[in-house]
C-alpha atoms as a PDB file:
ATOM      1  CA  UNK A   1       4.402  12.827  -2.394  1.00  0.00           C
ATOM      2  CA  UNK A   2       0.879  13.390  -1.244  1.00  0.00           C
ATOM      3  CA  UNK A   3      -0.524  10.187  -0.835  1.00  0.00           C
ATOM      4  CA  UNK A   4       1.243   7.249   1.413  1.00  0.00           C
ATOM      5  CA  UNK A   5       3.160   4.479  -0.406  1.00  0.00           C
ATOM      6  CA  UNK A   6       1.158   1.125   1.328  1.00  0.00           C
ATOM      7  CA  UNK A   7       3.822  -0.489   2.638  1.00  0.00           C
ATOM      8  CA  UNK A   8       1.211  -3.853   2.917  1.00  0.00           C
ATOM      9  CA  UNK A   9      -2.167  -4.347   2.966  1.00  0.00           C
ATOM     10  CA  UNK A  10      -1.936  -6.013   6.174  1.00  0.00           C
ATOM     11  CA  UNK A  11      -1.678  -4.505   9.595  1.00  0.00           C
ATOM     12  CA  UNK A  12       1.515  -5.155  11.748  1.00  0.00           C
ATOM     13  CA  UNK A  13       1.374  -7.428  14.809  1.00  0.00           C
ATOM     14  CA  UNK A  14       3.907  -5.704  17.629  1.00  0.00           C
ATOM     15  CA  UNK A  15       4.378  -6.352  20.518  1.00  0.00           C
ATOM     16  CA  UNK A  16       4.820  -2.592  23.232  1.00  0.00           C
ATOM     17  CA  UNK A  17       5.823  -2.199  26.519  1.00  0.00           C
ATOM     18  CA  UNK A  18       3.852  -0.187  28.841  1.00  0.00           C
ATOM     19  CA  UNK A  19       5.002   3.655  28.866  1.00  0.00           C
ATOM     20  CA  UNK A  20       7.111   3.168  26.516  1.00  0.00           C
ATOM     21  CA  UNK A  21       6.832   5.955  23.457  1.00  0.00           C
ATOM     22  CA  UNK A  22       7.207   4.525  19.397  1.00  0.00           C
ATOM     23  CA  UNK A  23       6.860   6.434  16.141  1.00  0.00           C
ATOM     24  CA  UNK A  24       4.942   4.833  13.624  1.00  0.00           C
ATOM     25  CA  UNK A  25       5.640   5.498   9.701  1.00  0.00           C
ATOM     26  CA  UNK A  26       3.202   7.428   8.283  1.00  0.00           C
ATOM     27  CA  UNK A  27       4.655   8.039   4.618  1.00  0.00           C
ATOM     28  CA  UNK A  28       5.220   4.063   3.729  1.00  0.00           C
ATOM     29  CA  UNK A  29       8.426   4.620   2.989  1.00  0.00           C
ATOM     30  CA  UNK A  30      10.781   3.398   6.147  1.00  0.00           C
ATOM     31  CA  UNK A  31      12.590   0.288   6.356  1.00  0.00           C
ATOM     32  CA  UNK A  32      11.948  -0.369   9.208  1.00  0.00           C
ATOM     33  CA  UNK A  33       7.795  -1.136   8.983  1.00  0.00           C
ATOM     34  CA  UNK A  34       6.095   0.254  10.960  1.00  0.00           C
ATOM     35  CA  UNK A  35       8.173   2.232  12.512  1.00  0.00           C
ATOM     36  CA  UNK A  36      10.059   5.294  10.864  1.00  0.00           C
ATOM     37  CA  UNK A  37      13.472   5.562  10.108  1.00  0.00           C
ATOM     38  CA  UNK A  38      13.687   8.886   8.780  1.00  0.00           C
ATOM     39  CA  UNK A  39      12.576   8.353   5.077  1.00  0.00           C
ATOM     40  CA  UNK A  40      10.076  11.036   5.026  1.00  0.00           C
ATOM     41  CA  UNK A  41      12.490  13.866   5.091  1.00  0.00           C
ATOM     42  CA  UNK A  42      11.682  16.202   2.674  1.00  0.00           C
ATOM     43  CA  UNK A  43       8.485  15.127   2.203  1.00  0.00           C
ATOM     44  CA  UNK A  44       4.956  16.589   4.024  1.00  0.00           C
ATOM     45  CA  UNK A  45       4.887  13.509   5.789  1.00  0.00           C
ATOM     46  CA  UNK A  46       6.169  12.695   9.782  1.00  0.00           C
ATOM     47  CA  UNK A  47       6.510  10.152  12.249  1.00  0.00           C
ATOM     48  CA  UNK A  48       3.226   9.562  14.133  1.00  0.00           C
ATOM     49  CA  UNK A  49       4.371   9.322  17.954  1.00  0.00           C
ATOM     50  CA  UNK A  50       2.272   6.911  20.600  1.00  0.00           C
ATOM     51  CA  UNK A  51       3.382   5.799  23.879  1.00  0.00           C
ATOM     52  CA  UNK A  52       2.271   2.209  25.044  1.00  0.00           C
ATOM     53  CA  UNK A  53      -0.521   2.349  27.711  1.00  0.00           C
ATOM     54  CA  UNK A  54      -0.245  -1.102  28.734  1.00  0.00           C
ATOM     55  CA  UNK A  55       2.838  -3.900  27.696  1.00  0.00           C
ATOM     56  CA  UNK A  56       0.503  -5.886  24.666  1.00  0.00           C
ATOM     57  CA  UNK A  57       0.404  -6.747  21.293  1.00  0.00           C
ATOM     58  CA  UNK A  58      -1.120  -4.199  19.322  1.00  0.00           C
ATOM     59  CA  UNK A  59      -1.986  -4.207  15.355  1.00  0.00           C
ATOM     60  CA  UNK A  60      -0.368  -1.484  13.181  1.00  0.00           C
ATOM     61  CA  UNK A  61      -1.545  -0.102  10.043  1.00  0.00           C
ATOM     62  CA  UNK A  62       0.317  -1.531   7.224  1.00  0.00           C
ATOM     63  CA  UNK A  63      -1.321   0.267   4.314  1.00  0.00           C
ATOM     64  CA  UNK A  64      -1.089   3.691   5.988  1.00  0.00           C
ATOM     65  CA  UNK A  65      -4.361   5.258   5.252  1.00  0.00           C
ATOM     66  CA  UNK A  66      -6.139   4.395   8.377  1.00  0.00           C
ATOM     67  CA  UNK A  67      -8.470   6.747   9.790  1.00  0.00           C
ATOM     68  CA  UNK A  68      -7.250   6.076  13.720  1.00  0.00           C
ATOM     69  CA  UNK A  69      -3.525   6.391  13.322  1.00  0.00           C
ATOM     70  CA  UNK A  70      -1.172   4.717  14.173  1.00  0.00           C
ATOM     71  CA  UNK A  71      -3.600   1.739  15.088  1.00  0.00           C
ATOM     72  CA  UNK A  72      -5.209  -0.653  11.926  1.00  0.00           C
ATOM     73  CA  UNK A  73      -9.133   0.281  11.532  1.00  0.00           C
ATOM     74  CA  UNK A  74      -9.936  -2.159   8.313  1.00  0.00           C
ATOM     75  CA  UNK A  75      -9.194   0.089   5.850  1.00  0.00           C
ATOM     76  CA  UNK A  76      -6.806  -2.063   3.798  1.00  0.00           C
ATOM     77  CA  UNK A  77      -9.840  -4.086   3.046  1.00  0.00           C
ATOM     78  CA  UNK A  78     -10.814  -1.190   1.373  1.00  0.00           C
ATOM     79  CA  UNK A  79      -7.769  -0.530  -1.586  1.00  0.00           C
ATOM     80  CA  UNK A  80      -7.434  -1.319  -4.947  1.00  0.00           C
END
């Protein structure tokens, strides 16, 4: 798997606490959107890791092929 399964072509509305550290899905493939569960094992993909600068909503990319991960930049706009 090369390319990112789009989990939606939507971005995901979350809500973070300050310092607090969260591992987005990169591969599409978790169950638990937008955060991984471990479903890219054996795959070239991994968890993206962020901690929370401030306690906020923040918008997640759903489609996985933003350019700023783990944070949505429009690009879902952009696919077929």
């Amino acid at each position: 798997m090369s390319e990112p399964k789009v989990a939606q072509k939507s971005p995901y509305a979350v809500n973070v606490e300050k310092g607090k550290t969260y591992y987005w899905c990169s591969c599409g493939q978790s169950e638990k959107q937008p955060f991984c569960s471990g479903a890219h094992k054996g795959t070239s993909f991994a968890p993206v890791a962020f901690v929370a600068e401030e306690t906020k909503q923040v918008h997640l990319c759903g489609c996985k092929h933003t350019a700023k991960p783990p944070f949505c930049d429009g690009t879902h706009a952009k696919l077929k």
